[in-house]
C-alpha atoms as a PDB file:
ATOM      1  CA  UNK A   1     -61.294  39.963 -33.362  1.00  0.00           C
ATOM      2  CA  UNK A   2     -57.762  39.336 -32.165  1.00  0.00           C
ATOM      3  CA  UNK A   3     -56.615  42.803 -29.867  1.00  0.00           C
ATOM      4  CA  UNK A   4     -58.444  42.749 -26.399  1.00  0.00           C
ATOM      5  CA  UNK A   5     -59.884  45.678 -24.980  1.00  0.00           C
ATOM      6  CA  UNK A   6     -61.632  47.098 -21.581  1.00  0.00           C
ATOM      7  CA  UNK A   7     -63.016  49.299 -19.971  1.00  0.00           C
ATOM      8  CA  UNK A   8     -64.370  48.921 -16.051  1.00  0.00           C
ATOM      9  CA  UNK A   9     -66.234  52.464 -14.627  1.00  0.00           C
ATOM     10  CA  UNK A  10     -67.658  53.218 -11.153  1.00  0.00           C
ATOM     11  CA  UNK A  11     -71.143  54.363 -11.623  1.00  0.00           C
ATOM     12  CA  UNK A  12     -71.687  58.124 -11.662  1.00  0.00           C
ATOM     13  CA  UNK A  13     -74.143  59.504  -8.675  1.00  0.00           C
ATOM     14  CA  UNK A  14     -77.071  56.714  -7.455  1.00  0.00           C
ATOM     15  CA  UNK A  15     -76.772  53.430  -9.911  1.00  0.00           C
ATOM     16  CA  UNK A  16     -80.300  53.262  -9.580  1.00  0.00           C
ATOM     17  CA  UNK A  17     -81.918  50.188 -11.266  1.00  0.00           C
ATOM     18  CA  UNK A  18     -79.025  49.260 -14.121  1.00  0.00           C
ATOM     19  CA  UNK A  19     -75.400  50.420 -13.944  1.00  0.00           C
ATOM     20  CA  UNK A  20     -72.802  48.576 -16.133  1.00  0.00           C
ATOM     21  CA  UNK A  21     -69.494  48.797 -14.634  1.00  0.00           C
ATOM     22  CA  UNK A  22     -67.577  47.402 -17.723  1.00  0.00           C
ATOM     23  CA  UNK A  23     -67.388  45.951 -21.207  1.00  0.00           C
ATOM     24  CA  UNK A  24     -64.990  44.389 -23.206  1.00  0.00           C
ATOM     25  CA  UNK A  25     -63.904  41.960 -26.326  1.00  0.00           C
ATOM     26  CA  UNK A  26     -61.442  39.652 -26.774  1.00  0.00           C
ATOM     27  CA  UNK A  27     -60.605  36.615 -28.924  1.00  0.00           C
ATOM     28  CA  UNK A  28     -60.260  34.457 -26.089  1.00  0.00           C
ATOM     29  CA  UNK A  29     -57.966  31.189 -25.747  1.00  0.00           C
ATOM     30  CA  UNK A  30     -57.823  31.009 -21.974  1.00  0.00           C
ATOM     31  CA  UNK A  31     -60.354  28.772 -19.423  1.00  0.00           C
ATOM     32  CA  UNK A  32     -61.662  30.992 -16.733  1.00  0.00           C
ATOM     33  CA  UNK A  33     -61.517  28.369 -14.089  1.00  0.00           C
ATOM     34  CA  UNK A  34     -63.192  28.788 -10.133  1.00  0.00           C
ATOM     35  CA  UNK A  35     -63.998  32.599 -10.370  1.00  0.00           C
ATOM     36  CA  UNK A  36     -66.200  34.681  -8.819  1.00  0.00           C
ATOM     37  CA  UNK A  37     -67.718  38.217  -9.899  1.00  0.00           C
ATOM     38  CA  UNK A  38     -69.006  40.843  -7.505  1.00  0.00           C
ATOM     39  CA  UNK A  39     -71.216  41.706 -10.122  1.00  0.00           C
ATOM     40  CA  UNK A  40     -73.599  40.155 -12.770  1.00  0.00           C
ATOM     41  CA  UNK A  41     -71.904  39.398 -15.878  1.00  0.00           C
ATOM     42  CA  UNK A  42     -72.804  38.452 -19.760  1.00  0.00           C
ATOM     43  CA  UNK A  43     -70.426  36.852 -22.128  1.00  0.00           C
ATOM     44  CA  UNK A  44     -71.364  36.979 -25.785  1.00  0.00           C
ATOM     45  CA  UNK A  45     -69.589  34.266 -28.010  1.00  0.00           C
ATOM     46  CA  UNK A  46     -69.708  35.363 -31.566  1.00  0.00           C
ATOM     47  CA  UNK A  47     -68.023  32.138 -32.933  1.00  0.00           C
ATOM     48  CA  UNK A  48     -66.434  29.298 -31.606  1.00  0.00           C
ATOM     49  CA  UNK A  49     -67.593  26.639 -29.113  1.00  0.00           C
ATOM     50  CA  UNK A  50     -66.479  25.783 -25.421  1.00  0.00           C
ATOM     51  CA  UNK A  51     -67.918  24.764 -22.320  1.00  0.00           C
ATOM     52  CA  UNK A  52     -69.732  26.484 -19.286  1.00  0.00           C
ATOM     53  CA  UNK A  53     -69.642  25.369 -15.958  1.00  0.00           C
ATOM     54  CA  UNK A  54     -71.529  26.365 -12.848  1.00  0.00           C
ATOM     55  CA  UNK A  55     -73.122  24.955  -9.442  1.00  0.00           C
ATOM     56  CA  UNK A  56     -76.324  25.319 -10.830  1.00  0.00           C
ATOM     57  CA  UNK A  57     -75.891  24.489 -14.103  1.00  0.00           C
ATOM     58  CA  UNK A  58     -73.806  21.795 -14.351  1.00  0.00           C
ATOM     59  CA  UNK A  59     -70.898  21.571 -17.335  1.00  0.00           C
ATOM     60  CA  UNK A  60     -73.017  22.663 -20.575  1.00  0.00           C
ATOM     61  CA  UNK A  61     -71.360  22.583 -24.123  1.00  0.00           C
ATOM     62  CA  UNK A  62     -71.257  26.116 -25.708  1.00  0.00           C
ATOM     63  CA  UNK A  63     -71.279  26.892 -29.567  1.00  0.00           C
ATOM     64  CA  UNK A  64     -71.763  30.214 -30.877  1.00  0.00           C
ATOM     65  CA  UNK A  65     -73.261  32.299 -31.791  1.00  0.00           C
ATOM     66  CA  UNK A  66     -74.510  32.038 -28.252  1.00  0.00           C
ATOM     67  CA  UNK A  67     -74.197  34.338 -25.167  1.00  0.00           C
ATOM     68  CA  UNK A  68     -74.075  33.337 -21.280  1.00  0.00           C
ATOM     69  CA  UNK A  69     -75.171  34.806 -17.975  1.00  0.00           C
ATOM     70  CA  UNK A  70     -72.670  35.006 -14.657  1.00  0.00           C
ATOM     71  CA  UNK A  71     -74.352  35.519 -11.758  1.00  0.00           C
ATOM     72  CA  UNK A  72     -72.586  37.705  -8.842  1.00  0.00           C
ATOM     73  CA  UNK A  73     -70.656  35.839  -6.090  1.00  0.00           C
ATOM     74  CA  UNK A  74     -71.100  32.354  -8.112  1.00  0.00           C
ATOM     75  CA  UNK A  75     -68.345  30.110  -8.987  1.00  0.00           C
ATOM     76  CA  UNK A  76     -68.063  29.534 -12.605  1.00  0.00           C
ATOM     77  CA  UNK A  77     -65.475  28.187 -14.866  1.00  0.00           C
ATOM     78  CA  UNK A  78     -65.557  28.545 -18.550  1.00  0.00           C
ATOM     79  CA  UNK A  79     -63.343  27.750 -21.802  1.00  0.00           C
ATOM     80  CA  UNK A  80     -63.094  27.965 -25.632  1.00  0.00           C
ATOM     81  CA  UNK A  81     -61.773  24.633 -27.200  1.00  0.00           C
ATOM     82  CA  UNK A  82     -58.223  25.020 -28.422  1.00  0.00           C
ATOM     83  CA  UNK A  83     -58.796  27.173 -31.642  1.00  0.00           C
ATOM     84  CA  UNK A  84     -60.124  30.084 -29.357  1.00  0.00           C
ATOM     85  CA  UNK A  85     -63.736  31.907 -29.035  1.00  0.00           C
ATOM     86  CA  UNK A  86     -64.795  35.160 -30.191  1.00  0.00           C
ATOM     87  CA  UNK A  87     -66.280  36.905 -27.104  1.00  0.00           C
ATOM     88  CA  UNK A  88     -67.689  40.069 -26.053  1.00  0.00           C
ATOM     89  CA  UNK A  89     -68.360  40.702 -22.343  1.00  0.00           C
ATOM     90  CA  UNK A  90     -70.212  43.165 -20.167  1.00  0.00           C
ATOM     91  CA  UNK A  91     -70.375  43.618 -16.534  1.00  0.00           C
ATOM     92  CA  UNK A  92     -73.721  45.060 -14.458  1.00  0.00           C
ATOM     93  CA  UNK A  93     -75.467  45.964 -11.308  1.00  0.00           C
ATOM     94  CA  UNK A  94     -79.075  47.252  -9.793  1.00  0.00           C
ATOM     95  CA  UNK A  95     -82.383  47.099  -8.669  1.00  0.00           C
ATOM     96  CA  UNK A  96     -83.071  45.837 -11.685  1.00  0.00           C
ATOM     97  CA  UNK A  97     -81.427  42.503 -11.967  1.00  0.00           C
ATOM     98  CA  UNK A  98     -83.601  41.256  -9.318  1.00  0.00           C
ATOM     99  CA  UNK A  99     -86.923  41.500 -11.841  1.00  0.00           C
ATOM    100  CA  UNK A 100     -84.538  39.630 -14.543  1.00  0.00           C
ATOM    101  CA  UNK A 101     -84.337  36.727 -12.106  1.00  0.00           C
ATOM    102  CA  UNK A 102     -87.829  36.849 -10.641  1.00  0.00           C
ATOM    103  CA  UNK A 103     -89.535  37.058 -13.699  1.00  0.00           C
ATOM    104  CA  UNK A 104     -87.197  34.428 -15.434  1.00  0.00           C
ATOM    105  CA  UNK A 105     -85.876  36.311 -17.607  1.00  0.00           C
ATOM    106  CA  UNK A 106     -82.324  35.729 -16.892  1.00  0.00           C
ATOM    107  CA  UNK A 107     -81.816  31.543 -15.342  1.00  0.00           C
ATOM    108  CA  UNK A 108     -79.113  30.617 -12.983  1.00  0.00           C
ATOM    109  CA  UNK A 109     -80.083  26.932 -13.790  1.00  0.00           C
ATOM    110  CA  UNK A 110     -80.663  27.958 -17.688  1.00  0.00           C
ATOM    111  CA  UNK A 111     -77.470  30.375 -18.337  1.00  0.00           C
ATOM    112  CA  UNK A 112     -76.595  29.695 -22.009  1.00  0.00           C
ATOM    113  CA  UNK A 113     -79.187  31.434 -24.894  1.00  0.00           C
ATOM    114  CA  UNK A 114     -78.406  30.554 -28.437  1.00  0.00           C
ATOM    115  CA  UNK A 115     -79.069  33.299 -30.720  1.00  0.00           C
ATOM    116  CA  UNK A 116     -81.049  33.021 -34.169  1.00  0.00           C
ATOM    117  CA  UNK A 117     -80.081  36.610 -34.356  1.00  0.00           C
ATOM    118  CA  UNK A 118     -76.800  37.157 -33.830  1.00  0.00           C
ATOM    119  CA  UNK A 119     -76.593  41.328 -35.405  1.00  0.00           C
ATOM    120  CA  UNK A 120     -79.069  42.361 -33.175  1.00  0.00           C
ATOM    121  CA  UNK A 121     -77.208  41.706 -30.380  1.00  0.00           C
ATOM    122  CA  UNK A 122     -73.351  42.454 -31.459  1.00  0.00           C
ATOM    123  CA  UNK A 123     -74.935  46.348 -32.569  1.00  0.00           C
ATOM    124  CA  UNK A 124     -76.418  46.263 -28.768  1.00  0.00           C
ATOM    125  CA  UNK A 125     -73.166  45.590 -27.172  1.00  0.00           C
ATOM    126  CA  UNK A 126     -71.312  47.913 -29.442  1.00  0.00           C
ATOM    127  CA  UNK A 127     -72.861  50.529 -28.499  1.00  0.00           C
ATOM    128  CA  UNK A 128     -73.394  49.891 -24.744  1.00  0.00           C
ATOM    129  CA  UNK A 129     -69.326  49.841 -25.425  1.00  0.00           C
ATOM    130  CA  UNK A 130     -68.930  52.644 -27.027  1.00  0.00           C
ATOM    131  CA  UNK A 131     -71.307  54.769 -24.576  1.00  0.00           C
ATOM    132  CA  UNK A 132     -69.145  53.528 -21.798  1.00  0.00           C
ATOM    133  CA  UNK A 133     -65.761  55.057 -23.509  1.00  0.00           C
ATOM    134  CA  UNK A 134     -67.881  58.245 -23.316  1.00  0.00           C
ATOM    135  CA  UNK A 135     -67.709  58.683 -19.496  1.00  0.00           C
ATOM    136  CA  UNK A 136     -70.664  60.721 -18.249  1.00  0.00           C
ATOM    137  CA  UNK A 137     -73.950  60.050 -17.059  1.00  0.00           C
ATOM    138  CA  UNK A 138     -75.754  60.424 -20.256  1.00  0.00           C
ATOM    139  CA  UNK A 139     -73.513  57.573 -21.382  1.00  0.00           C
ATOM    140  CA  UNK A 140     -73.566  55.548 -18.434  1.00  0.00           C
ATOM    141  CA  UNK A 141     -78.013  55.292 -18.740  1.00  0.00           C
ATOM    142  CA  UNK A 142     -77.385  54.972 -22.611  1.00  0.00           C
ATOM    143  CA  UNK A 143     -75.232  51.789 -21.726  1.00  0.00           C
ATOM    144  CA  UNK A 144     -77.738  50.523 -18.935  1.00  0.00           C
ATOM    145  CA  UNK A 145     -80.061  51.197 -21.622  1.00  0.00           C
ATOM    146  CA  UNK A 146     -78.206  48.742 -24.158  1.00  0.00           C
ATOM    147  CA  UNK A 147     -77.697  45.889 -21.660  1.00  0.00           C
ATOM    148  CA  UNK A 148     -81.374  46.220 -20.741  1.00  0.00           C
ATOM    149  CA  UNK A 149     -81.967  45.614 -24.730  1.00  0.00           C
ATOM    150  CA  UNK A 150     -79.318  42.586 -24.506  1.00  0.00           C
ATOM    151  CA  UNK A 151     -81.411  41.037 -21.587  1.00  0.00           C
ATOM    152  CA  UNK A 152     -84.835  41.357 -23.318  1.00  0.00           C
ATOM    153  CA  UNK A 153     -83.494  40.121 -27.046  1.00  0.00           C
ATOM    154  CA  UNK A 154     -81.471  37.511 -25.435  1.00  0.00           C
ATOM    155  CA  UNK A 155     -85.551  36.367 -23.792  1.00  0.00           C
ATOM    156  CA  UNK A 156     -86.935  36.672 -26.875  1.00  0.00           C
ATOM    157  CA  UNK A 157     -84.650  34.542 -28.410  1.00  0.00           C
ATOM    158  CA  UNK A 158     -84.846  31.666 -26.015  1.00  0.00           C
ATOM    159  CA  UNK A 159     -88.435  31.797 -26.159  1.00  0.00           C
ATOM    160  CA  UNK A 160     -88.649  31.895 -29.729  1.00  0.00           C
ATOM    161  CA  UNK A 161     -90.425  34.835 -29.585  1.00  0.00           C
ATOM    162  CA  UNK A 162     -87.689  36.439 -31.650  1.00  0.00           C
ATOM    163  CA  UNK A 163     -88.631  34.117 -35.089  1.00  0.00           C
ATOM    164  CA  UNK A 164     -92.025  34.719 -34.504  1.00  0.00           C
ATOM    165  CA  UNK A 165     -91.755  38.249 -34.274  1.00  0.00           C
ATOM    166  CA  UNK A 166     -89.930  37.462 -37.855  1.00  0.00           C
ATOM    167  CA  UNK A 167     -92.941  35.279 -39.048  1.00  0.00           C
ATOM    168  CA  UNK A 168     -95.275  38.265 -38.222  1.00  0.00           C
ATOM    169  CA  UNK A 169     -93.412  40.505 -39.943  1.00  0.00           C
ATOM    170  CA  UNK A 170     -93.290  38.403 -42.927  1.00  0.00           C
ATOM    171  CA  UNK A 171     -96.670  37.678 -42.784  1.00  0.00           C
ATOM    172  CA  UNK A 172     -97.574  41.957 -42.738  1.00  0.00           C
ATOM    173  CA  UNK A 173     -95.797  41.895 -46.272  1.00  0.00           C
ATOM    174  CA  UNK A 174     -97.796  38.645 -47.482  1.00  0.00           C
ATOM    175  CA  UNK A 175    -100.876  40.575 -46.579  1.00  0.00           C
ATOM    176  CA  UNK A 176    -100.067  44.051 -48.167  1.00  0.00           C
ATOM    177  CA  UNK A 177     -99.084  42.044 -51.413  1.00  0.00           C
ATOM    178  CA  UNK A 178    -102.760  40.939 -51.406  1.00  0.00           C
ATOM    179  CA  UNK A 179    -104.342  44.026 -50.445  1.00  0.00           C
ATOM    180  CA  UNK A 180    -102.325  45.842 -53.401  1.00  0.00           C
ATOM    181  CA  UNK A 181    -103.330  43.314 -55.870  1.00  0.00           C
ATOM    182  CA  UNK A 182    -106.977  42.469 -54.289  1.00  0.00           C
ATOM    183  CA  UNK A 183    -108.653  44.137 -57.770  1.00  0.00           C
ATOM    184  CA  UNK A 184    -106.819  41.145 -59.638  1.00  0.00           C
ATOM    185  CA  UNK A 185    -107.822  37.697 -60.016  1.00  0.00           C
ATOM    186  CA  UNK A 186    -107.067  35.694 -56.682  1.00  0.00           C
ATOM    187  CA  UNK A 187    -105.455  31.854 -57.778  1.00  0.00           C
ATOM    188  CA  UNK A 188    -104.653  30.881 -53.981  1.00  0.00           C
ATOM    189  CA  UNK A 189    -102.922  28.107 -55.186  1.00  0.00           C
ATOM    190  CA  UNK A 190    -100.411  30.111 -57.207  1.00  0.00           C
ATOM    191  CA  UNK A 191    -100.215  32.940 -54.316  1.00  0.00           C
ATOM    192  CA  UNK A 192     -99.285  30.688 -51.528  1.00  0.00           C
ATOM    193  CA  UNK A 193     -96.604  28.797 -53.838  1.00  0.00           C
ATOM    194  CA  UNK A 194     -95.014  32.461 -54.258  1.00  0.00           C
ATOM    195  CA  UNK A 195     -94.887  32.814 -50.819  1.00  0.00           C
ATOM    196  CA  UNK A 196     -93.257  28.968 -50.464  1.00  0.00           C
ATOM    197  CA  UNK A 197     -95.798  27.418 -48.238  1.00  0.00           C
ATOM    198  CA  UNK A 198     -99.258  24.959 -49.244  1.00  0.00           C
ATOM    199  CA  UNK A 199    -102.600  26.530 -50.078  1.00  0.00           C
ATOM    200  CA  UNK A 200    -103.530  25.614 -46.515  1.00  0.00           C
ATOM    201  CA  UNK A 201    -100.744  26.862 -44.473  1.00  0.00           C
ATOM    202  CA  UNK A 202    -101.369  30.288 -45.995  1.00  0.00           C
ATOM    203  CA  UNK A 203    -105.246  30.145 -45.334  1.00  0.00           C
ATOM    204  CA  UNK A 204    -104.494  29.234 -41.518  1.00  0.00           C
ATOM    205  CA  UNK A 205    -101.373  31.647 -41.574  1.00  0.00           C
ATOM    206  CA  UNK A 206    -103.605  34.724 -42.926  1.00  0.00           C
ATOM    207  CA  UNK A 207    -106.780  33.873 -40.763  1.00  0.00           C
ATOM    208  CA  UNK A 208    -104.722  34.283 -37.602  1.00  0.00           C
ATOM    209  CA  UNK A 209    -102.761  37.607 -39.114  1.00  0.00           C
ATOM    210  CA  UNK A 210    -106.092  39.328 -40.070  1.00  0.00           C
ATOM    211  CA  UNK A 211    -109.337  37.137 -38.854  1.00  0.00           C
ATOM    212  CA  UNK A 212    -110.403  37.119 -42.430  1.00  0.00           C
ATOM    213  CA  UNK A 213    -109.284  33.931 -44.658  1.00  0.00           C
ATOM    214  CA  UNK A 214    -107.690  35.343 -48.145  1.00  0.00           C
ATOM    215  CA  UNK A 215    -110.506  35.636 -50.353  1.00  0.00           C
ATOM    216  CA  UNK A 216    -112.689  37.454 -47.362  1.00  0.00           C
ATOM    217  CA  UNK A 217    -109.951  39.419 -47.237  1.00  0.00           C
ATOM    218  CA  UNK A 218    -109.357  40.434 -50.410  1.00  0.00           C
ATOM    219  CA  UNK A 219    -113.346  41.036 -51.105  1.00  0.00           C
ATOM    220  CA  UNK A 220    -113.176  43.345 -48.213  1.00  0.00           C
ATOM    221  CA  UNK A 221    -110.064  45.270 -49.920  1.00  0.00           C
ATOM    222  CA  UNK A 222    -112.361  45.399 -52.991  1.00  0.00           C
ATOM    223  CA  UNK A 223    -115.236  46.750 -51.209  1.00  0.00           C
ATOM    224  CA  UNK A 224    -112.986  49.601 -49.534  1.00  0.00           C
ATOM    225  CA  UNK A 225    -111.841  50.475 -53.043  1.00  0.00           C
ATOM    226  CA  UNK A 226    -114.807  50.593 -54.094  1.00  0.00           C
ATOM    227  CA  UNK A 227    -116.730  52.627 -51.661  1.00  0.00           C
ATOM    228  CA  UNK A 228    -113.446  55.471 -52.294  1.00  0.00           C
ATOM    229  CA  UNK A 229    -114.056  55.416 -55.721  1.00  0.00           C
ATOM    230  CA  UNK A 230    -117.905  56.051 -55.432  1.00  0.00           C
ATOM    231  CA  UNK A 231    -117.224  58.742 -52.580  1.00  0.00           C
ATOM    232  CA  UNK A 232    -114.323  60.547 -55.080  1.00  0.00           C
ATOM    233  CA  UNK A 233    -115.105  60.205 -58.411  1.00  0.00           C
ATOM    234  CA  UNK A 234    -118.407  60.609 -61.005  1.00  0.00           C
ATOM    235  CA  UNK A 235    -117.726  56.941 -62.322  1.00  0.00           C
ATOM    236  CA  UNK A 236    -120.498  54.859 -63.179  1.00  0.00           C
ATOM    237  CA  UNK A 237    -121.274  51.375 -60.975  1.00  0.00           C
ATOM    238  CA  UNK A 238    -120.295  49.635 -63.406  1.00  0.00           C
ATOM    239  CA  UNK A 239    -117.322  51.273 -64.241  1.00  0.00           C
ATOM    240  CA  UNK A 240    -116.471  51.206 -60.431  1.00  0.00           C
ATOM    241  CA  UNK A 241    -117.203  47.634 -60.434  1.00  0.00           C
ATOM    242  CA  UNK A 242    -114.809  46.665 -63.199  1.00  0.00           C
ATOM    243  CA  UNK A 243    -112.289  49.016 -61.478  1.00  0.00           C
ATOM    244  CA  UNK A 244    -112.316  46.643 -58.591  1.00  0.00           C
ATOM    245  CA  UNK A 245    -111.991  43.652 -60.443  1.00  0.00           C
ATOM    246  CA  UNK A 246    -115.989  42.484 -60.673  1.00  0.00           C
ATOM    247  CA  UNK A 247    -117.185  42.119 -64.309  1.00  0.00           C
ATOM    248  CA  UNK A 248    -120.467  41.820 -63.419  1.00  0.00           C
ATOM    249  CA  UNK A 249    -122.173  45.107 -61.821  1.00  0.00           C
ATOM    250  CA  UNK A 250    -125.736  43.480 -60.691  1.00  0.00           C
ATOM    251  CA  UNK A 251    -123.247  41.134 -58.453  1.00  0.00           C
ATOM    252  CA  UNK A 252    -121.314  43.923 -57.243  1.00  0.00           C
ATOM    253  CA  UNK A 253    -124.492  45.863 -56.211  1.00  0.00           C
ATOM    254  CA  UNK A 254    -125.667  42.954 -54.312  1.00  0.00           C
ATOM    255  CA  UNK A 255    -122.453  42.428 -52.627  1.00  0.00           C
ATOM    256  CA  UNK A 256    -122.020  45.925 -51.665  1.00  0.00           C
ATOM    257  CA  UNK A 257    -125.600  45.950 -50.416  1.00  0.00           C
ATOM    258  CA  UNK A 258    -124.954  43.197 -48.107  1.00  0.00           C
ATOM    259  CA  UNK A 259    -122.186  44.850 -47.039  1.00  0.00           C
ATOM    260  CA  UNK A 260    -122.942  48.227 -46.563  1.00  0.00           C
ATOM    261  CA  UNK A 261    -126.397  47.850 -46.119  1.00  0.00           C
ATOM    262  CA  UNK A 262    -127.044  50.354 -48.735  1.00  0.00           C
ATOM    263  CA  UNK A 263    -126.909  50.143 -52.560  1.00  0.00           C
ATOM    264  CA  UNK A 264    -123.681  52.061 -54.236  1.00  0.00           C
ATOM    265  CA  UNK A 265    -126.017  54.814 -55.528  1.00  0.00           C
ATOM    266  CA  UNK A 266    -127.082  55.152 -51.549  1.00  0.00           C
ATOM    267  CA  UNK A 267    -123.709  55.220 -50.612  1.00  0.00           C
ATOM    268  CA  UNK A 268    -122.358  57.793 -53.061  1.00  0.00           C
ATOM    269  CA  UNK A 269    -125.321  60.056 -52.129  1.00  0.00           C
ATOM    270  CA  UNK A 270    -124.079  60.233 -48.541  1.00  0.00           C
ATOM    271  CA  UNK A 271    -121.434  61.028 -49.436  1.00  0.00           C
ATOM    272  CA  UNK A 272    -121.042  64.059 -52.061  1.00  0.00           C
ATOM    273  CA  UNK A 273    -118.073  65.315 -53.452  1.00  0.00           C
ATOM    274  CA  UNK A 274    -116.701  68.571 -52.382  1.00  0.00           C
END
């Protein structure tokens, strides 16, 4: 990023909650020293590392990727060391701002987020960019929207919240693995070593994603299987049972009975084919 560029726009009509009067990106080499903005401003620092300086803040050291917030009629100062920053910037305004600061969201005393994912958030001001080039309405509330998405990642990221979204997601695949292999033999020890954590971590881990500990869990999946099978097809129990992975039919009746609260046979018979 080496050519600077900017735009600055009056909001069309009634700003209403979010307006973003102007965006930019620059590689920049320059301190900003003693300013003050009319507005509220964010500065997004792809790579490189600086300093930050405000009343309420104090001096904070800055290393990307990391992004800061300006607050309106503040004096600030700010600086890349001498081999420059990477920065994109954005400028805003509304109703809205004062719910960012009430409910925390955005700190005067806390301005500097470092981000665990930095893509997110250089698509986000790319396009709030890029709708603010396009210079109508319907771009102006598609770039309010954008900055309102850059305030609530940038949260979620200094809460954490953003790698635990992550773990949750990662966690959803470790449990549809199971559930399509649930009629195959279960070695925990060997599963949670795939997934690069202990026996124990993935028994806590899974208990919290689905309130059933593996095994549960995959006896359940078994039991869902089997009840489709006896509801779709003409297979014998036991052929349904070894289907599901249980060798032994008289255990799988049981099972299903305690279960179900009916036998297989009672089940399929509530069930007839069409």
């Amino acid at each position: 990023m080496r050519d600077a560029e900017a735009i600055y726009r009056t909001p069309l009509g009634a700003a209403g909650g979010l307006a973003v009067t102007g965006s930019g990106r620059q590689h920049a080499r320059r301190a900003v020293t003693d300013r003050k903005l009319p507005s509220f401003a964010v500065v997004l620092v792809e790579r490189g590392q600086g300093w930050l300086e405000t009343a309420a803040s104090g001096r904070l050291s800055l290393t990307g990727p990391a992004l800061f917030w300006l607050f309106p009629n503040r004096v600030h100062s700010y600086a890349p060391d001498e081999d420059g920053w990477d920065e994109r910037w954005a400028l805003f305004e509304g109703s809205f701002t004062r719910d960012f600061v009430r409910l925390r969201i955005i700190a005067e005393r806390h301005p500097v987020v470092a981000l665990h994912h930095l893509d997110e958030v250089v698509r986000l001001f790319g396009k709030l960019h890029a709708d603010l080039l396009d210079d109508t309405n319907l771009g102006q509330a598609s770039a309010a929207l954008m900055l309102h998405r850059i305030v609530i990642s940038a949260a979620r990221q200094a809460s954490g919240a953003a790698d635990r979204r992550q773990e949750r997601r990662d966690m959803a695949d470790i449990v549809e693995t199971l559930r399509r292999r649930a009629t195959q033999p279960l070695d925990l020890a060997a599963f949670a070593a795939e997934h690069g954590m202990s026996p124990a971590t993935l028994r806590r881990r899974f208990t919290l994603e689905t309130g059933l500990p593996p095994k549960a869990f995959q006896l359940r999946a078994r039991m869902d299987h089997a009840k489709q099978l006896l509801a779709t097809t003409d297979e014998k129990i036991e052929t349904v049972a070894a289907m599901i992975g249980l060798d032994d039919p008289f255990y799988f009746s049981r099972v299903f009975h305690e279960r179900e609260g009916c036998s297989p046979r009672e089940f399929r018979a509530r069930y007839p084919r069409v």
